[in-house]
Structures are given as structure tokens and as C-alpha cells.
Protein backbone atom coordinates (compact mmCIF):
# COMPACT_ATOMS: atom_id res chain seq x y z
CA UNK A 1 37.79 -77.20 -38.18
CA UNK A 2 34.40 -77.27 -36.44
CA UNK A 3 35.68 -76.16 -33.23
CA UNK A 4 37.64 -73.17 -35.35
CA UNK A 5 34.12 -72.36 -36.99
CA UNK A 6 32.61 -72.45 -33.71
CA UNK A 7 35.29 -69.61 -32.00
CA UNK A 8 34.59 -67.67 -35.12
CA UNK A 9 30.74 -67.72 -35.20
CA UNK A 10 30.98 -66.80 -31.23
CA UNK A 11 33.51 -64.53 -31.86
CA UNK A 12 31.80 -62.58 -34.36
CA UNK A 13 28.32 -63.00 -31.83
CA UNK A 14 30.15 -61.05 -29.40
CA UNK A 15 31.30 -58.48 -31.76
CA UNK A 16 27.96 -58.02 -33.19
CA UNK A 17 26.54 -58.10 -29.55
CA UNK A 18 28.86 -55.24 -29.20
CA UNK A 19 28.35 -53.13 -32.32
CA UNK A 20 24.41 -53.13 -31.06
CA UNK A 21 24.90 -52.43 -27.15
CA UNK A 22 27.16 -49.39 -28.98
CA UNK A 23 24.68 -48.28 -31.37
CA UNK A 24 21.93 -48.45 -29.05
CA UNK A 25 23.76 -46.91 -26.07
CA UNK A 26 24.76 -43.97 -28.87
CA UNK A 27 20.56 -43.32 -29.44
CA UNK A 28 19.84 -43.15 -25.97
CA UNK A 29 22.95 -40.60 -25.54
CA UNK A 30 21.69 -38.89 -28.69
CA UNK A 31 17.65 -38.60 -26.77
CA UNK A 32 19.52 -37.97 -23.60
CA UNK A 33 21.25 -34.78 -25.27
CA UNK A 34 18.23 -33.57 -27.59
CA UNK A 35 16.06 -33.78 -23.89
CA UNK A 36 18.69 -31.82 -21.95
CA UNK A 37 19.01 -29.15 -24.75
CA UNK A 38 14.56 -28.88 -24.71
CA UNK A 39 15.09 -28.62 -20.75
CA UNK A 40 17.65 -26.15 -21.05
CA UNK A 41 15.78 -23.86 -23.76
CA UNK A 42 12.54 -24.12 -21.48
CA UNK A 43 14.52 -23.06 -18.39
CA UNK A 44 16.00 -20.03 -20.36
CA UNK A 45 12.61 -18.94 -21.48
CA UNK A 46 11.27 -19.51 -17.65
CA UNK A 47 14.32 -17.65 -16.93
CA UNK A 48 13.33 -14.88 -19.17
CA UNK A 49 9.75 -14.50 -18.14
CA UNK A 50 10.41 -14.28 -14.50
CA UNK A 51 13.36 -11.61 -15.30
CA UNK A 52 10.58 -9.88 -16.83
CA UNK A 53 7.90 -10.24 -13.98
CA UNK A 54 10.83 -9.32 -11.44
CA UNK A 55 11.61 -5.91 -13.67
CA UNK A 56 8.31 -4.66 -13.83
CA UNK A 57 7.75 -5.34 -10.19
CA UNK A 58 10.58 -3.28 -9.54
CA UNK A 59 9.30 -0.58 -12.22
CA UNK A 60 6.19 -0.45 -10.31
CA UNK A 61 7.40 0.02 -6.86
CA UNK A 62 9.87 3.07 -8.15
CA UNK A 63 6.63 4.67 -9.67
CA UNK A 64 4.37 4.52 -6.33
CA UNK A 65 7.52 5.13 -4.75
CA UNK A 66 7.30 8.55 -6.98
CA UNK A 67 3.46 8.89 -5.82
CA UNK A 68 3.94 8.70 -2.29
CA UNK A 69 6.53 11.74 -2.72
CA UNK A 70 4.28 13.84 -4.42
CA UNK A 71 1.91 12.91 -2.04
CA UNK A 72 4.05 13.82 0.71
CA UNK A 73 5.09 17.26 -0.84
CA UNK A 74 0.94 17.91 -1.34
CA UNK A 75 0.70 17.51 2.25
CA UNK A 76 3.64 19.67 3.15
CA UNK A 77 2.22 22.64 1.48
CA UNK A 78 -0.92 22.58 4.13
CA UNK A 79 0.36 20.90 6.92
CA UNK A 80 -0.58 21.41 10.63
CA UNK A 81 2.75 21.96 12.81
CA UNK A 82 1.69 18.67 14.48
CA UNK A 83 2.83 16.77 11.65
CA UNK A 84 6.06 18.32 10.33
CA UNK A 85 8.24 15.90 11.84
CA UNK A 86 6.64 13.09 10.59
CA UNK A 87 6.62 14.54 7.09
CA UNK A 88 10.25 14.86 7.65
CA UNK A 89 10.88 11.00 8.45
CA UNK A 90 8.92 9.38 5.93
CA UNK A 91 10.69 12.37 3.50
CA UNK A 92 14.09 10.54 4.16
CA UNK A 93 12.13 6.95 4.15
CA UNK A 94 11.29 7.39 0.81
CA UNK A 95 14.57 8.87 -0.60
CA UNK A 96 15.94 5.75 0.31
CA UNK A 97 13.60 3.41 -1.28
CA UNK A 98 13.68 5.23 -4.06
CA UNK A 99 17.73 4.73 -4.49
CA UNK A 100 17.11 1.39 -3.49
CA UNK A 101 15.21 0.61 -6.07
CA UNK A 102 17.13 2.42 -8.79
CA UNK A 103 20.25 0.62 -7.60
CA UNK A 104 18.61 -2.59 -7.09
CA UNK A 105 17.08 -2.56 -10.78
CA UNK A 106 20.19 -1.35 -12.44
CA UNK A 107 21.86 -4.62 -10.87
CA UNK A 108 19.76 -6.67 -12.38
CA UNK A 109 20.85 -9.88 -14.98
CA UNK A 110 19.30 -12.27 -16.86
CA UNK A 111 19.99 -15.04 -14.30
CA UNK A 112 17.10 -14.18 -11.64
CA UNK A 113 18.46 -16.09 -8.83
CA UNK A 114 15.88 -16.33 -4.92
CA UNK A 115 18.37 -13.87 -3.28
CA UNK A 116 16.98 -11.59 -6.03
CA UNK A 117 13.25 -12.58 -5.77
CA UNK A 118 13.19 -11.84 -2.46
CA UNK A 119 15.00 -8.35 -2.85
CA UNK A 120 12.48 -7.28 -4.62
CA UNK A 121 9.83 -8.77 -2.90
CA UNK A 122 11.24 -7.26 0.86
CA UNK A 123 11.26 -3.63 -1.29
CA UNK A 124 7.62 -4.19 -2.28
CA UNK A 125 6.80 -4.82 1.72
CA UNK A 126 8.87 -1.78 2.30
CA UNK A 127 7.06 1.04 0.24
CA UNK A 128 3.83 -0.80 1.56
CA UNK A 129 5.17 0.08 5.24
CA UNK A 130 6.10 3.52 4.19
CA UNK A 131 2.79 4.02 2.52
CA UNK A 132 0.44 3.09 5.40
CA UNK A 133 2.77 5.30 7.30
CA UNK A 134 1.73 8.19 5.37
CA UNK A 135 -2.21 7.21 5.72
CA UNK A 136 -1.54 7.75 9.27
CA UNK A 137 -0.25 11.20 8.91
CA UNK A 138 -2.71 12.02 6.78
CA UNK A 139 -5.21 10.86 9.17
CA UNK A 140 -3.62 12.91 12.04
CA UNK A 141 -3.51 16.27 9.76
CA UNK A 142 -7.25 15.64 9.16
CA UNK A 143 -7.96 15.32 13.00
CA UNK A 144 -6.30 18.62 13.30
CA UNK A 145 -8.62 19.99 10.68
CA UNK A 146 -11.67 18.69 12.26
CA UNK A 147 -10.36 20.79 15.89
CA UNK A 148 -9.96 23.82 14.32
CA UNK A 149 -13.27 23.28 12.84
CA UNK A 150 -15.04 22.63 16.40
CA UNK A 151 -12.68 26.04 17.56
CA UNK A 152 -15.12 28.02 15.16
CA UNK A 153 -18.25 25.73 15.81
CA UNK A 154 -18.39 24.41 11.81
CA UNK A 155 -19.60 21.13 13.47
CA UNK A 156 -20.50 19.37 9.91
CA UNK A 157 -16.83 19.95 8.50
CA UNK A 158 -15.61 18.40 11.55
CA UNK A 159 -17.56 15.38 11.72
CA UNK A 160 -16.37 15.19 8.16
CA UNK A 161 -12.68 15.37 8.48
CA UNK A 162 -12.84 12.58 11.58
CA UNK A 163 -14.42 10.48 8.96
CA UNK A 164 -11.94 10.87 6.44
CA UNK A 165 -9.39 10.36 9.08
CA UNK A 166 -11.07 6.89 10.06
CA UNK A 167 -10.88 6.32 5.84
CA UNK A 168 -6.86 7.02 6.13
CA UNK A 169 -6.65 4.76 9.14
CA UNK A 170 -8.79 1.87 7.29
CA UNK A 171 -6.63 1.95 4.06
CA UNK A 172 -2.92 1.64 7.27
CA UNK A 173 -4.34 -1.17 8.78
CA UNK A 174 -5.38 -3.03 5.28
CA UNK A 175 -1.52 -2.57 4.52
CA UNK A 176 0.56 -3.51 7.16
CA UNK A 177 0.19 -5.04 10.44
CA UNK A 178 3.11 -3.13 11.81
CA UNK A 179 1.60 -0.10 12.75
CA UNK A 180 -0.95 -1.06 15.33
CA UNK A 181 0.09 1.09 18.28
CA UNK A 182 -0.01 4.61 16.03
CA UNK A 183 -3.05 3.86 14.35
CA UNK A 184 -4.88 2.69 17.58
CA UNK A 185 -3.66 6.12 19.00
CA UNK A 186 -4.85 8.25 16.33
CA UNK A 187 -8.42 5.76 16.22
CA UNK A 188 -8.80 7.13 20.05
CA UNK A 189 -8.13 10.25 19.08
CA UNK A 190 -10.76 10.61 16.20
CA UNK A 191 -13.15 8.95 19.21
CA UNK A 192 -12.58 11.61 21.14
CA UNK A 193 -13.15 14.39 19.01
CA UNK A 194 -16.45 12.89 17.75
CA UNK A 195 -17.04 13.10 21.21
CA UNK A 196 -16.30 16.86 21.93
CA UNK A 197 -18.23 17.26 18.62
CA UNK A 198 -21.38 15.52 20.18
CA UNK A 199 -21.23 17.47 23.24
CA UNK A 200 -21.10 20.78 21.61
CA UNK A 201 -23.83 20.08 19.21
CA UNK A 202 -25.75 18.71 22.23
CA UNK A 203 -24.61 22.90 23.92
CA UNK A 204 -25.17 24.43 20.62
CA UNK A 205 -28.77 23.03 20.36
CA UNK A 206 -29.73 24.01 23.90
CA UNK A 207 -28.25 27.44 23.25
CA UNK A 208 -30.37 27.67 19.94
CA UNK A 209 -33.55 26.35 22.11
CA UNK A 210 -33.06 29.16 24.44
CA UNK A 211 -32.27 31.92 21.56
CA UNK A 212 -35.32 30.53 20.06
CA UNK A 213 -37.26 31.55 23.61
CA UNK A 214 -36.28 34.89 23.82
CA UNK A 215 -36.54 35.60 20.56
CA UNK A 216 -40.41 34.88 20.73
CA UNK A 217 -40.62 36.31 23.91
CA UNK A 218 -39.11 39.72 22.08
CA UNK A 219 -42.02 39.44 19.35
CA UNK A 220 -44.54 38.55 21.68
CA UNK A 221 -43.67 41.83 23.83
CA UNK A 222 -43.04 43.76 20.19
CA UNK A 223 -46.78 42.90 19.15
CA UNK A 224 -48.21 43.81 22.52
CA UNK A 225 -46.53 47.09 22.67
CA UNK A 226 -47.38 47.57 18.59
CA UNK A 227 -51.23 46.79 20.19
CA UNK A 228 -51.08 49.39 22.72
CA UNK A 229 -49.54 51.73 20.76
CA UNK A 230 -52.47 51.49 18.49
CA UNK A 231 -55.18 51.30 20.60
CA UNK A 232 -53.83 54.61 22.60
CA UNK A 233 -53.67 55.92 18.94
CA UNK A 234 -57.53 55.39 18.82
């Protein structure tokens, strides 16, 4: 009988060993589940937010894609023969960001994976490359400017359309690194002119100093004759 009362009081040990291990394996799968579903709620709302970041990123790339057009059909209305070609290039550059973007932005889901991230981060690089390509044209239709305004000796407008070619050229470089052959070529050319711009004001003053000359010379011989003229009068 005791050894019968002994099975049974181990028996029902081990069954109540059991029922706990159970019960307490049951809370920790209940935690375990409750934690997964707070993860899973704050990776949807991470999700979310960085759907939202990656849309207006696009949003804002499509409308300075918009700018630069406008920009570029500004230009087109005044620009120097020189630069026609470009304006036709970055023309077609544009175009094709622009349905980039639209088509890249339709595309777009709730799940934001890093191939998408970086789509719309290589777009962003792109109109960035496309607009310090049209600071250089702009600085090359101001250098024209500034020549035809030596051609008719306006010295001051010239000086000032170098500098706001230099501006253009400053805003290229601060975008991109890409660019540095064309915008070192156009920097030599605004060098140059400021150049030809020095030398003829250096002309232009010597011609003004000798105008200057004769021009006293002609009232010095005006007064003397006046003086004779007057004194034979007497």
C-alpha cells in the first residue's frame, strides 16, 4: 500500500510538473505573440512613414524637374546660336526624367523595399546632374552677352555678365562633381574675356586721354583766335 501511495503521489508530481511547464510555456507563447504583433504594427507604421518620405521625394524632383523646363524654354526664347544644341540635349534630358519620375511614382506600393530607395535616390542625383548642366549653359549664353557687349564698347555690362557667368558656374560645381572639364572650359573662357575687357578699357582710357588733349588744345586755339578777333576789333 505504501509503495502504491508512493507511485501515485509521484505520479501525480509529474503530472502537476507537467500542467505548470504547459501553463507557463503557454504565457511565454502568449508574450512571445503580443511582442511580435507590437513589432509588426511598429514596422508597418515605419513602413508607412518612409512610403511617405519616399513619395514626396519623388513629388519634389517631378516639380524642379518642371522648373528646369521652364527654365530651359526662358532661355530658348533669347538664346545665342552658340547654345542651341545644348538647349536641345538637356531638352530631351529632361523629358526623360520627367517620365521617369511619373512612371517611377505611379509604381509605387506600400512595401518600400532598398531597390526602391535607391531609385529614387539615383533620380534625385539625376535632375541634380541635369540641373548643373543647365548652369553651365546659362553661364556660356551670358559670356556671349558680355562679347557682344565689348563689340559695342558697353564695358560695365560686360564685366557684369562674366560675373554672372562665374555665379552660374559656382552654383555647377556646388552640384555635381561630374562636370569639371565644361565648367573649367567655360571658367577660362570668362578669364579671357575679363581680359579683352581690361585691355580695351586700358585703349579706351588712353583714347579718352588723348580726346581730352585735343579737345583743350581746340579751346585753347578757340580763345586765342576769340582774343585776336577782339583786339583787331579795337
Amino acid at each position: 500500500m505504501e509503495a502504491a501511495a508512493l507511485c501515485i503521489s509521484i505520479l501525480s508530481l509529474i503530472i502537476a510538473s507537467i500542467v505548470y511547464f504547459r501553463s507557463g510555456r503557454e504565457q511565454r507563447i502568449r508574450a512571445l505573440e503580443q511582442r511580435l504583433k507590437s513589432l509588426s504594427a511598429t514596422v508597418h507604421r515605419a513602413s508607412v512613414g518612409v512610403s511617405g518620405r519616399v513619395k514626396a521625394a519623388y513629388l519634389r524632383s517631378i516639380h524642379m524637374i518642371s522648373d528646369l523646363q521652364s527654365q530651359v524654354a526662358g532661355l530658348r526664347e533669347r538664346a545665342a546660336e552658340e547654345i542651341q544644341e545644348d538647349l536641345r540635349r538637356i531638352t530631351q534630358t529632361l523629358d526623360g526624367l520627367a517620365s521617369r519620375a511619373a512612371s517611377e511614382l505611379k509604381a509605387l506600393t506600400g512595401d518600400i523595399t532598398i531597390v526602391v530607395v535607391e531609385a529614387e535616390l539615383s533620380l534625385r542625383r539625376a535632375v541634380e546632374e541635369a540641373k548643373a548642366r543647365l548652369r553651365i549653359i546659362e553661364a556660356k549664353q551670358e559670356l556671349s552677352l558680355a562679347r557682344n557687349a565689348i563689340e559695342v564698347d558697353d564695358l560695365s555690362a560686360a564685366a557684369a555678365r562674366v560675373e554672372s557667368a562665374l555665379s552660374y558656374l559656382k552654383e555647377a560645381r556646388s552640384l555635381t562633381v561630374n562636370h569639371v572639364e565644361a565648367v573649367t572650359a567655360v571658367y577660362k573662357q570668362a578669364q579671357e574675356l575679363l581680359l579683352a575687357i581690361r585691355a580695351k578699357a586700358t585703349t579706351m582710357r588712353a583714347d579718352l586721354d588723348a580726346l581730352m588733349k585735343r579737345i583743350d588744345r581746340l579751346l585753347l586755339e578757340m580763345t586765342e583766335s576769340s582774343d585776336r578777333l577782339s583786339s583787331n576789333a579795337a
